[in-house]
C-alpha atoms as a PDB file:
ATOM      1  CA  UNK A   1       0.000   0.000   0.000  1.00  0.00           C
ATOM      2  CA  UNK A   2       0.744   3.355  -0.036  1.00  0.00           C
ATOM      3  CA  UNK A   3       3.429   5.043   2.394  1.00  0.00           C
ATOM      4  CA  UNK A   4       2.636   8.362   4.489  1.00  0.00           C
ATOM      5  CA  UNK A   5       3.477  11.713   2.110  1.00  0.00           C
ATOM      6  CA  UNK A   6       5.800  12.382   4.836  1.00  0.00           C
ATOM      7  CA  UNK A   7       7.931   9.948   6.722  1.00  0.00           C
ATOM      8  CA  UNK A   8       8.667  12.274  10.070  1.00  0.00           C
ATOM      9  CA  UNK A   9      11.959  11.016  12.307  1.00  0.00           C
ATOM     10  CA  UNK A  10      12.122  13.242  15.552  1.00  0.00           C
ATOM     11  CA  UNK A  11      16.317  13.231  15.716  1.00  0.00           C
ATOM     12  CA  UNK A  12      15.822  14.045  19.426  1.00  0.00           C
ATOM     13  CA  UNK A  13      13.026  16.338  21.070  1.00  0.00           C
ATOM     14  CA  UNK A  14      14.334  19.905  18.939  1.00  0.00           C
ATOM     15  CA  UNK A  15      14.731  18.555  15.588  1.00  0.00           C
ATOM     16  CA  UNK A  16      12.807  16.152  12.865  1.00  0.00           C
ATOM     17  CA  UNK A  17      13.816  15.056   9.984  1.00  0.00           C
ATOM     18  CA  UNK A  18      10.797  14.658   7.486  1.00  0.00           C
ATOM     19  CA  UNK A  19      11.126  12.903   3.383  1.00  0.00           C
ATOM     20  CA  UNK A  20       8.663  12.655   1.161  1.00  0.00           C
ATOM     21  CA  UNK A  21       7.002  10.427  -0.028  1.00  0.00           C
ATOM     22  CA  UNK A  22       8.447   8.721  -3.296  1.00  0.00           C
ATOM     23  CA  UNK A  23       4.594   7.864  -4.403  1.00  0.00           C
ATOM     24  CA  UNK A  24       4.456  11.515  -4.709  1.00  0.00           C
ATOM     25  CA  UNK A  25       7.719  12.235  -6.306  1.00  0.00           C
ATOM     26  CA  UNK A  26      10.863  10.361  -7.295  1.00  0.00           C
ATOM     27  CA  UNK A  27      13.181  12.694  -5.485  1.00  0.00           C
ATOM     28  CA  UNK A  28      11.751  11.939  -1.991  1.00  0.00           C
ATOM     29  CA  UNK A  29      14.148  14.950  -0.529  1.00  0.00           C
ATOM     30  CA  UNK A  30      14.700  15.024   3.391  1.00  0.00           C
ATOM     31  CA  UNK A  31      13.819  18.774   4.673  1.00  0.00           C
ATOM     32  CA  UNK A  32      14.643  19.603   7.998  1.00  0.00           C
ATOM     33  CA  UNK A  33      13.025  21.242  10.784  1.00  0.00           C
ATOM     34  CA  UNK A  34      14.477  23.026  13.936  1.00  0.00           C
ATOM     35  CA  UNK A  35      13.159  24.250  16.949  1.00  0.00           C
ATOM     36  CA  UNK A  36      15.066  26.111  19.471  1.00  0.00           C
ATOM     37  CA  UNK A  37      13.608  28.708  22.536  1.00  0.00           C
ATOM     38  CA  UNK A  38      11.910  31.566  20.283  1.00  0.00           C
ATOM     39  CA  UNK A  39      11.815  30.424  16.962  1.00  0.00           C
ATOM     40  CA  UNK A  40      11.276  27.497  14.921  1.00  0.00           C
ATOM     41  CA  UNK A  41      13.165  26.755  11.111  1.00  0.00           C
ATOM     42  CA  UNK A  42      12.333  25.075   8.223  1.00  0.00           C
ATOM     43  CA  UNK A  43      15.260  24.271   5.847  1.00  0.00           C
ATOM     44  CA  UNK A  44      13.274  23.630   2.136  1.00  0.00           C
ATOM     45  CA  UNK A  45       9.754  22.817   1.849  1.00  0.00           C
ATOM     46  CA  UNK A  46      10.054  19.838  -0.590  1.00  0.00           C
ATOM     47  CA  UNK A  47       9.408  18.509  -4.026  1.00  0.00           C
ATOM     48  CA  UNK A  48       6.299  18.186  -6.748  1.00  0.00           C
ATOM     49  CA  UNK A  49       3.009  16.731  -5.071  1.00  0.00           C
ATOM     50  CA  UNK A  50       3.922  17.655  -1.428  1.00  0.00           C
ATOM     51  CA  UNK A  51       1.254  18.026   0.554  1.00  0.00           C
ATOM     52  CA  UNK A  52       3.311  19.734   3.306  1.00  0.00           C
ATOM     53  CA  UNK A  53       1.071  21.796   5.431  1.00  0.00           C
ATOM     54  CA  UNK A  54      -0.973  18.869   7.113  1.00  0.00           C
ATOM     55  CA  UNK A  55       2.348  16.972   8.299  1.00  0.00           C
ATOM     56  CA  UNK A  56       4.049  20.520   9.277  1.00  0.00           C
ATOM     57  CA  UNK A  57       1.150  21.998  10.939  1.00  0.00           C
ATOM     58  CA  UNK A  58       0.829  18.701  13.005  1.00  0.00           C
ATOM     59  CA  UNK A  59       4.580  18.472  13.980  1.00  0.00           C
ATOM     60  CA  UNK A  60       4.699  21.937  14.899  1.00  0.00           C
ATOM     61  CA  UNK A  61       1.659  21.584  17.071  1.00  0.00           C
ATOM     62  CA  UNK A  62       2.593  18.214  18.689  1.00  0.00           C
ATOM     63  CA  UNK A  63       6.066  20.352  19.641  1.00  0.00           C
ATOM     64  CA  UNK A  64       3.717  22.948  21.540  1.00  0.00           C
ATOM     65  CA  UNK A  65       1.788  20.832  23.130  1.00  0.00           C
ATOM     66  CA  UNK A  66       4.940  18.934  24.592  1.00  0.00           C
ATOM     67  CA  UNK A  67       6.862  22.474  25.557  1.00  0.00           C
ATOM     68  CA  UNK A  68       3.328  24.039  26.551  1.00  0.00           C
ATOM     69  CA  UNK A  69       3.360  26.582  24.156  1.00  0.00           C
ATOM     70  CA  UNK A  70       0.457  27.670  21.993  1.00  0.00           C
ATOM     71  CA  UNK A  71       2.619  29.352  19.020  1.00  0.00           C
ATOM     72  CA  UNK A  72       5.616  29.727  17.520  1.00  0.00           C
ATOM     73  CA  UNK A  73       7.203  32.001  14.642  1.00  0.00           C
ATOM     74  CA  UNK A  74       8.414  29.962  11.392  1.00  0.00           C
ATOM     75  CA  UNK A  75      10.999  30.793   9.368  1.00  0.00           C
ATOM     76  CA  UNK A  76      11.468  28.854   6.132  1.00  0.00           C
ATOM     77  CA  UNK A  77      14.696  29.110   4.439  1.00  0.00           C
ATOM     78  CA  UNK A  78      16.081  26.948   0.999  1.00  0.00           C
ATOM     79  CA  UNK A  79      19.136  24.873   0.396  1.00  0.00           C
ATOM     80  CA  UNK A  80      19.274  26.116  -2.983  1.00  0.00           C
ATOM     81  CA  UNK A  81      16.589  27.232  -5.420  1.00  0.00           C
ATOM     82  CA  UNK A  82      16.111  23.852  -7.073  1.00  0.00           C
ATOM     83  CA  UNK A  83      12.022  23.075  -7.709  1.00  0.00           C
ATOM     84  CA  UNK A  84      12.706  19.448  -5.787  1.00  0.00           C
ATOM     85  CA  UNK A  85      13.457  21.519  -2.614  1.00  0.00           C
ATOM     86  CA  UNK A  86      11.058  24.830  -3.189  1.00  0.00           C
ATOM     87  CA  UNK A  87       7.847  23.038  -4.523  1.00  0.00           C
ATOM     88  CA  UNK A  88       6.112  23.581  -1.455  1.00  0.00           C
ATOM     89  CA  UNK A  89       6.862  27.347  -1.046  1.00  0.00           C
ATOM     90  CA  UNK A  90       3.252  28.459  -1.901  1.00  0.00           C
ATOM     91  CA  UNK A  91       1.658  26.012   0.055  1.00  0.00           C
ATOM     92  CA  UNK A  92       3.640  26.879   3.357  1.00  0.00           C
ATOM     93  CA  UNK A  93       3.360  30.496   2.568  1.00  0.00           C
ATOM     94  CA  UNK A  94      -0.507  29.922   2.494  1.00  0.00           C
ATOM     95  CA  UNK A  95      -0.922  27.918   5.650  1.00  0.00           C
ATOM     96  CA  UNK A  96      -1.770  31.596   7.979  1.00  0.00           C
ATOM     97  CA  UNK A  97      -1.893  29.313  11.213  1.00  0.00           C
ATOM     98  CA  UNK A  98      -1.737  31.888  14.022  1.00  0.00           C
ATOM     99  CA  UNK A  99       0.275  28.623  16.012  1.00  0.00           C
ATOM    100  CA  UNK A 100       2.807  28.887  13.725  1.00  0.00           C
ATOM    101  CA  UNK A 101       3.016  32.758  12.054  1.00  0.00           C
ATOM    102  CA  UNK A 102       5.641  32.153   8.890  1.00  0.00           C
ATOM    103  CA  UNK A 103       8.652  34.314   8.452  1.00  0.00           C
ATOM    104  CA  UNK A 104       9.221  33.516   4.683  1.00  0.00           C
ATOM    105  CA  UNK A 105      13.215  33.903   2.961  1.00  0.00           C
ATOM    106  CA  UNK A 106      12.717  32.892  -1.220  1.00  0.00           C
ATOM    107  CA  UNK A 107      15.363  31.339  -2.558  1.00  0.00           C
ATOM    108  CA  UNK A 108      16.998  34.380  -4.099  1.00  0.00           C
ATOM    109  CA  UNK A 109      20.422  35.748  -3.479  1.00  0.00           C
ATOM    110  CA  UNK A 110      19.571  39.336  -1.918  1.00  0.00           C
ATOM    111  CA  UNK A 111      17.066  38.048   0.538  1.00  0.00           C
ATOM    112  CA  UNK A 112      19.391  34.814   1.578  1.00  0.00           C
ATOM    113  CA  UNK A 113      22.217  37.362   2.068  1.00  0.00           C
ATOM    114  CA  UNK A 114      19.723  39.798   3.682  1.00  0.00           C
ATOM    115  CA  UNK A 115      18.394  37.108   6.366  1.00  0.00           C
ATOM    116  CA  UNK A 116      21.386  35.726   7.263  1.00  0.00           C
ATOM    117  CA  UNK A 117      23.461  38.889   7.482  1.00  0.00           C
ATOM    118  CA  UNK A 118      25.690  38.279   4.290  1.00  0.00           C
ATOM    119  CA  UNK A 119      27.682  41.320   3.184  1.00  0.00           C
ATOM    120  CA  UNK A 120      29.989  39.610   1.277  1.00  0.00           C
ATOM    121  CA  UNK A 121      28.905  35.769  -0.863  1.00  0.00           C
ATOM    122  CA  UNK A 122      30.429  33.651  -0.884  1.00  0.00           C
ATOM    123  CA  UNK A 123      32.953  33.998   1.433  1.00  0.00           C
ATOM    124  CA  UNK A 124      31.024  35.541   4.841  1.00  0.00           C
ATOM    125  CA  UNK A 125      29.519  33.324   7.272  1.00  0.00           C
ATOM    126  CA  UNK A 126      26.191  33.950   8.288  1.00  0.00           C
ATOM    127  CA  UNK A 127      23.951  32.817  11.300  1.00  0.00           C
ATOM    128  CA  UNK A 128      20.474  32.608  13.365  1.00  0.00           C
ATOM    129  CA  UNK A 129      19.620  32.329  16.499  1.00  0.00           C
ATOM    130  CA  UNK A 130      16.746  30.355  17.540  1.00  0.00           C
ATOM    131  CA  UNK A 131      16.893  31.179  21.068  1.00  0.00           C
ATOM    132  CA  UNK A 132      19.664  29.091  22.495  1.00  0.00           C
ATOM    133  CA  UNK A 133      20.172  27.521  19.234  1.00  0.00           C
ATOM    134  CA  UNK A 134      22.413  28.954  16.712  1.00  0.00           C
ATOM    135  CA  UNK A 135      22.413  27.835  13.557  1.00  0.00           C
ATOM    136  CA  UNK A 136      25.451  28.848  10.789  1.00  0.00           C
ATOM    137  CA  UNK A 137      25.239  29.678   7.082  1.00  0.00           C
ATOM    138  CA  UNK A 138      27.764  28.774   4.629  1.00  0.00           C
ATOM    139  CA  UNK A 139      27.921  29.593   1.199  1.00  0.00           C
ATOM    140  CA  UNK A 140      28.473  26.749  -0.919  1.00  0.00           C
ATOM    141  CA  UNK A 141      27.610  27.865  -4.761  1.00  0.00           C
ATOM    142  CA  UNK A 142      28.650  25.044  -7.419  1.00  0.00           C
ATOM    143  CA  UNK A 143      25.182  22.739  -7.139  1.00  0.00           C
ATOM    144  CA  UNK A 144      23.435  25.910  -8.374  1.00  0.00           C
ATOM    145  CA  UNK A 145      23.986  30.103  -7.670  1.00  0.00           C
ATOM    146  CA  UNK A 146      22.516  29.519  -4.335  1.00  0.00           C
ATOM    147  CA  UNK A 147      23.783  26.729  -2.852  1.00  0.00           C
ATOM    148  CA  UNK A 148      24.367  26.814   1.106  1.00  0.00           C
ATOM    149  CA  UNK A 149      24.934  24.073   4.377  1.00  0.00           C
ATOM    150  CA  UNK A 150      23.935  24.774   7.509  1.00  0.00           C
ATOM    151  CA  UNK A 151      25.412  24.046  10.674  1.00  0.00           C
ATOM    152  CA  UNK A 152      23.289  23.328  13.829  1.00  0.00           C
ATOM    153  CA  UNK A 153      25.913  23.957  16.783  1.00  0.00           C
ATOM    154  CA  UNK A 154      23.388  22.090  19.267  1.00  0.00           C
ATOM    155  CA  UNK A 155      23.797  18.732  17.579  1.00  0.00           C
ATOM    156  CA  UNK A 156      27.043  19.244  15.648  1.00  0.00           C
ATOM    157  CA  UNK A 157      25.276  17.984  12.323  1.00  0.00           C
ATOM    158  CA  UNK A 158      26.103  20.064   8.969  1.00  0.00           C
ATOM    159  CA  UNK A 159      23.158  20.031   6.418  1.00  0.00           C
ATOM    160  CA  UNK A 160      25.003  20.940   2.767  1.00  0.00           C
ATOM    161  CA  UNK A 161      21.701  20.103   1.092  1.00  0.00           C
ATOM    162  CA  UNK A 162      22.817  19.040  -2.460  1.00  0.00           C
ATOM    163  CA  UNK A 163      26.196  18.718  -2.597  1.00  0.00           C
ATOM    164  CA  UNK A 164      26.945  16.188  -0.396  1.00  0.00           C
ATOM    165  CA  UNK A 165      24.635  13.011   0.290  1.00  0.00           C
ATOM    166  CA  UNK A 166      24.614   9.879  -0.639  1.00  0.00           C
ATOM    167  CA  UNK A 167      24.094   9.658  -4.835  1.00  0.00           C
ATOM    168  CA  UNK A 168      24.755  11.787  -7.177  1.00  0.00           C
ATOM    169  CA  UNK A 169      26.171  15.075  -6.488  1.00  0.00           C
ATOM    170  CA  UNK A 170      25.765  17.266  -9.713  1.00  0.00           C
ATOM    171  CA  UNK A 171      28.396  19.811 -10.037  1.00  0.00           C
ATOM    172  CA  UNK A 172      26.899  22.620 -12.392  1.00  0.00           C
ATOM    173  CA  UNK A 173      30.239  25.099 -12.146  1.00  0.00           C
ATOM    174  CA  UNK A 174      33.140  22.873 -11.407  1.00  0.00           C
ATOM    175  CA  UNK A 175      36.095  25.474 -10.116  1.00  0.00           C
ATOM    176  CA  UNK A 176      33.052  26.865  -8.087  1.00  0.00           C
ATOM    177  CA  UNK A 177      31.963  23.933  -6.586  1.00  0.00           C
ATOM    178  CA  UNK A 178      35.719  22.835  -5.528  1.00  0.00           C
ATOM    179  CA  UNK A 179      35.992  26.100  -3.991  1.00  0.00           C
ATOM    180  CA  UNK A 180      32.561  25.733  -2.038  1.00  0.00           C
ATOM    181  CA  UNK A 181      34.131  22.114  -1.103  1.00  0.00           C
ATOM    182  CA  UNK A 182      37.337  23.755   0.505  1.00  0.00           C
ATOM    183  CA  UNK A 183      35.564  26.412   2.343  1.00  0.00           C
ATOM    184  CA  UNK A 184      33.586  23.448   3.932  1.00  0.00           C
ATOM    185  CA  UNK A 185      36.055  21.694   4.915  1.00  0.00           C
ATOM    186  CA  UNK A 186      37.917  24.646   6.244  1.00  0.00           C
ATOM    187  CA  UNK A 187      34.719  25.861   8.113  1.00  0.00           C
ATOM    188  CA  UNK A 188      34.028  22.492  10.310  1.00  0.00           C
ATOM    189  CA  UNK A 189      38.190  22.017  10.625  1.00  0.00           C
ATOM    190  CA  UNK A 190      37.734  23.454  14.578  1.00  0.00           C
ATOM    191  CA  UNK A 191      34.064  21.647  14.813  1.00  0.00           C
ATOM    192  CA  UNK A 192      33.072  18.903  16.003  1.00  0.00           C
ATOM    193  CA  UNK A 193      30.828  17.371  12.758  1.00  0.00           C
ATOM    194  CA  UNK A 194      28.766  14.154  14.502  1.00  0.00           C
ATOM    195  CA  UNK A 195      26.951  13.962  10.877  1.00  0.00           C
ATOM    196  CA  UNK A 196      26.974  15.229   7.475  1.00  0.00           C
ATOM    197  CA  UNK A 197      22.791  15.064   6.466  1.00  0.00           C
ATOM    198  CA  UNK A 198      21.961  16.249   2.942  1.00  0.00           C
ATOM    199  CA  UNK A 199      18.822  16.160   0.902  1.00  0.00           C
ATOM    200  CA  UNK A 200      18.650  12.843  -1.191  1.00  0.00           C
ATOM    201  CA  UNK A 201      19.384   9.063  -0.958  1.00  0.00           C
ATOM    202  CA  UNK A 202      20.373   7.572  -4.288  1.00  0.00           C
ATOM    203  CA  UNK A 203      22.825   5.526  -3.360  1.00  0.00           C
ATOM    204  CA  UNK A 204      22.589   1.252  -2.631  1.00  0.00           C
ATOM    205  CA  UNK A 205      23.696  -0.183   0.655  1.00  0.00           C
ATOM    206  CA  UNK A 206      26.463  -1.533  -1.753  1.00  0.00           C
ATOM    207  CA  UNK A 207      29.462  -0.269  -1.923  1.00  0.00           C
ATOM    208  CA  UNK A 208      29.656   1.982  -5.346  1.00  0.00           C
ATOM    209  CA  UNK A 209      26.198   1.437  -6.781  1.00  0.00           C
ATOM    210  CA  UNK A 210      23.579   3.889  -6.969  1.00  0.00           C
ATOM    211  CA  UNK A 211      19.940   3.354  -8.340  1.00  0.00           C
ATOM    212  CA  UNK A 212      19.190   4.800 -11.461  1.00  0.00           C
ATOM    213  CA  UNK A 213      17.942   8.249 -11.956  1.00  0.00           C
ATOM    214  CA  UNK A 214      13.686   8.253 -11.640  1.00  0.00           C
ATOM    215  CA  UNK A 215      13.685   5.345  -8.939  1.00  0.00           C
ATOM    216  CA  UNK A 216      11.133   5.444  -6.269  1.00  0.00           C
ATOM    217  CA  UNK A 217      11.061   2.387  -4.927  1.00  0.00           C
ATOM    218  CA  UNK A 218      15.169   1.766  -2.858  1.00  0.00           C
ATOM    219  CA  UNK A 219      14.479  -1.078  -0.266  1.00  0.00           C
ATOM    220  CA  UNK A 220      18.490  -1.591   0.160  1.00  0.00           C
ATOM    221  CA  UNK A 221      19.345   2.289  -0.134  1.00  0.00           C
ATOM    222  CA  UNK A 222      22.490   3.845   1.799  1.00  0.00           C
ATOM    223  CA  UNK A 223      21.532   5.181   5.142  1.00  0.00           C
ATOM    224  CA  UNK A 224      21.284   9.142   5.071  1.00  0.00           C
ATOM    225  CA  UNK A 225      24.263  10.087   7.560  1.00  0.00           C
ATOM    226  CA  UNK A 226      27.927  10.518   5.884  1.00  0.00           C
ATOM    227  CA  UNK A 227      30.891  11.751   8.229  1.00  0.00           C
ATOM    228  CA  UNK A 228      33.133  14.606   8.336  1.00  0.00           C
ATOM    229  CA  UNK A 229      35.183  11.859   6.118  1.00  0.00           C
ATOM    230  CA  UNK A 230      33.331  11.940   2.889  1.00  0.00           C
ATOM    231  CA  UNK A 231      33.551  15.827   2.727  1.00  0.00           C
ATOM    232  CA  UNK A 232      37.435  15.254   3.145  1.00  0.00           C
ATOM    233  CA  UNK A 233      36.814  12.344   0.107  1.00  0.00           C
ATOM    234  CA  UNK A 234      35.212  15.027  -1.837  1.00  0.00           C
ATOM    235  CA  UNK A 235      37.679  17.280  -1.286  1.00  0.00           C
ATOM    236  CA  UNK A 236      40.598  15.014  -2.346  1.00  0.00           C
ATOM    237  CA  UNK A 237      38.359  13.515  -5.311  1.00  0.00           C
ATOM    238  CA  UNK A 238      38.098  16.905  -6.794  1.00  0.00           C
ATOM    239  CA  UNK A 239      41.786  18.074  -6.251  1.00  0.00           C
ATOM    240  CA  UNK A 240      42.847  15.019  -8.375  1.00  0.00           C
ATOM    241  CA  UNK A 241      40.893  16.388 -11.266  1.00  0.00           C
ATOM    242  CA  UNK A 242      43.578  19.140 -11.737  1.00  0.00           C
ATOM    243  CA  UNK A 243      40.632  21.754 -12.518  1.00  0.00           C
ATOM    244  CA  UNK A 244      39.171  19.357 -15.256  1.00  0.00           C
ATOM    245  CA  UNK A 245      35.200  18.005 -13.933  1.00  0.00           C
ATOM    246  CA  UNK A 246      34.755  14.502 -14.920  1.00  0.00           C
ATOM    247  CA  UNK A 247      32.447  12.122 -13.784  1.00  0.00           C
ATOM    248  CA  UNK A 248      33.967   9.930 -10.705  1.00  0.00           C
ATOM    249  CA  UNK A 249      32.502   6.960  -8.383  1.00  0.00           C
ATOM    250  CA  UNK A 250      33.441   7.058  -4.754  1.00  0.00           C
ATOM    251  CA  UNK A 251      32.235   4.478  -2.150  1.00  0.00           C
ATOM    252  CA  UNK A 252      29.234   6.697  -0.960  1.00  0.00           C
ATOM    253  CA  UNK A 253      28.884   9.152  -3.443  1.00  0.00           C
ATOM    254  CA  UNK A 254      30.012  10.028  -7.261  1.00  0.00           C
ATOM    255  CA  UNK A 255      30.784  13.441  -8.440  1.00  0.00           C
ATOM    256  CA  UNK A 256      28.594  13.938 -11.364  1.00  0.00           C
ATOM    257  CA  UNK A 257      29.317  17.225 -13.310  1.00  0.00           C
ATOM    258  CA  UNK A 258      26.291  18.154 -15.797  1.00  0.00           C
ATOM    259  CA  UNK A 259      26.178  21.037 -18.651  1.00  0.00           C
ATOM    260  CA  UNK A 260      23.553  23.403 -18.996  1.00  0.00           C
ATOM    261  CA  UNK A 261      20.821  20.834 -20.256  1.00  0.00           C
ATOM    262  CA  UNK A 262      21.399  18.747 -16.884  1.00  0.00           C
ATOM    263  CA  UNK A 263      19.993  15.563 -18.753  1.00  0.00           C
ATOM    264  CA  UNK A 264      21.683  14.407 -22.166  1.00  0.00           C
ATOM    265  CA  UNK A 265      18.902  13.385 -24.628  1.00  0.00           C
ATOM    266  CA  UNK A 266      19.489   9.581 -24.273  1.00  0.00           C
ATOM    267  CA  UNK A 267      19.940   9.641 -20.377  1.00  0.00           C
ATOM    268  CA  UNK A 268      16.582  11.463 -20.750  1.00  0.00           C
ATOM    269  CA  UNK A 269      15.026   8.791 -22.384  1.00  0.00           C
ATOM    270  CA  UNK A 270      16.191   6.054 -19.772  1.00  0.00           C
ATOM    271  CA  UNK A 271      14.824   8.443 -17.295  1.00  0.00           C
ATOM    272  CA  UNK A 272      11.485   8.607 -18.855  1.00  0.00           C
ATOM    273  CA  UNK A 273      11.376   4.784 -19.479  1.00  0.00           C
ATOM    274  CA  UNK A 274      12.643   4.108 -15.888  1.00  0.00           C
ATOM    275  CA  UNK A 275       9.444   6.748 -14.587  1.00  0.00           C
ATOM    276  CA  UNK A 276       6.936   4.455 -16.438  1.00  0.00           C
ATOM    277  CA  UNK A 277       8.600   1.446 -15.264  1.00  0.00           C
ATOM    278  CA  UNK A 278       8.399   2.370 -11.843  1.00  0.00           C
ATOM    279  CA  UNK A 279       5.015   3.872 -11.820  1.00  0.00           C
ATOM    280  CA  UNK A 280       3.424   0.542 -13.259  1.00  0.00           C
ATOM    281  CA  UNK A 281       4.127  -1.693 -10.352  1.00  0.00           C
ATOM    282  CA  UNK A 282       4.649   1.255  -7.556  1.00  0.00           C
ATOM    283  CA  UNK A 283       1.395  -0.966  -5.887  1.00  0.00           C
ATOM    284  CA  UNK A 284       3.579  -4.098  -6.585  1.00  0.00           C
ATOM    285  CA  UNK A 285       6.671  -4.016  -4.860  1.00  0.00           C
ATOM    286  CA  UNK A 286       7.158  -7.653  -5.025  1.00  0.00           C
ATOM    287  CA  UNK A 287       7.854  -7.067  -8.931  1.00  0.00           C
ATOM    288  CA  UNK A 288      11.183  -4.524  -7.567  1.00  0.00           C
END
């Protein structure tokens, strides 16, 4: 049968990690949800099909009722402009639920640098504070313009949305995206990094192997977590190229630069025939 839109994993009592459903949408991406003493944050509001608001409004609401509070504000912020992560903007922008008043940043680069007190992109840090929760910004264009990770200092975890998780990391500007990869790496170098959680799972449990592009169905996927080690592995991957992108499998993740097109014609065929596969026995997973 069908799986929930929205698969919600409370992390610990401050912040849930919530993917969508791949019935509604092959990307399934993980958004992320914070909470500290004043303020609540939303990092992405998901892909095609959502259906956000009713598993939102009910995990914001179940946090009230547990901290005895009857409202607080929202802010909603993007990992990068991409319509898998900013689908649900409308729909969250809509919700006017005096519990849960939304403070809402688009996915553009004067109001990111605006909100998180950027003078200077892509080199400045920026940052929020909850209320006893600070979370950091940092700049990490290459995936797209607007590319950023976020660091949560109360759980150590980095979120770098795109460009690093387990699959496919699509590198758009190359010399760009190395740089972004550096200043990562250079950013947690004095931080403790307990995990690296980023938007997709496209990988296979096996070593090397990712499922092919339009999949919804991944009973043996990777788990979501990486370490503080694959953004060194990135790092050294994309030093080796000597400044020229090509296309290279690591254990957990292969770098995967694309031209302007993002999809050749044939691998957009495959993709196509892969959607109709899938779609035909999504009731059926038996025939997976």
């Amino acid at each position: 049968m069908e799986i929930p839109e929205w698969q919600v994993h409370e992390y610990n009592p401050n912040l849930y990690i919530l993917r969508q459903s791949p019935c509604t949408d092959f990307e399934k991406p993980f958004i992320f949800l914070f909470f500290g003493k004043n303020k609540a944050l939303l990092m992405d509001t998901g892909s095609r099909n959502g259906n956000l608001a009713p598993t939102l409004r009910r995990t914001v609401k179940n946090w009230l009722a547990r901290t005895g509070q009857t409202s607080i504000p929202l802010i909603v912020v993007h990992s990068h402009p991409h319509d898998d992560h900013t689908a649900g903007d409308l729909e969250v922008q809509a919700m006017h639920d005096p519990a849960m008043p939304v403070e809402f940043v688009p996915a553009e680069l004067e109001a990111t640098k605006r909100f998180w007190g950027i003078k200077h992109w892509p080199t400045d840090i920026g940052h929020v504070d909850l209320g006893s929760r600070i979370v950091d910004m940092v700049p990490i264009p290459g995936h797209s313009d607007l590319s950023v990770a976020l660091y949560d200092r109360n759980t150590a975890i980095l979120f770098p949305g795109d460009s690093l998780y387990p699959g496919r990391l699509y590198v758009h500007d190359f010399a760009t995206f190395q740089a972004s990869t550096e200043r990562l790496v250079k950013f947690t170098e004095d931080k403790p990094v307990t995990h690296i959680l980023g938007n997709h799972i496209e990988q296979t449990s096996t070593p090397f192997l990712d499922y092919p592009v339009g999949t919804m169905y991944q009973p043996n996927e990777h788990e979501l977590a990486l370490s503080r080690g694959s953004l060194l592995e990135l790092e050294t991957a994309l030093l080796s190229m000597h400044g020229t992108a090509q296309r290279m499998a690591m254990r957990d993740f292969t770098v995967w630069p694309v031209g302007a097109d993002f999809m050749p014609v044939e691998a957009k065929k495959q993709f196509e025939k892969r959607q109709t596969e899938e779609k035909q026995k999504m009731w059926d997973h038996s025939q997976q």
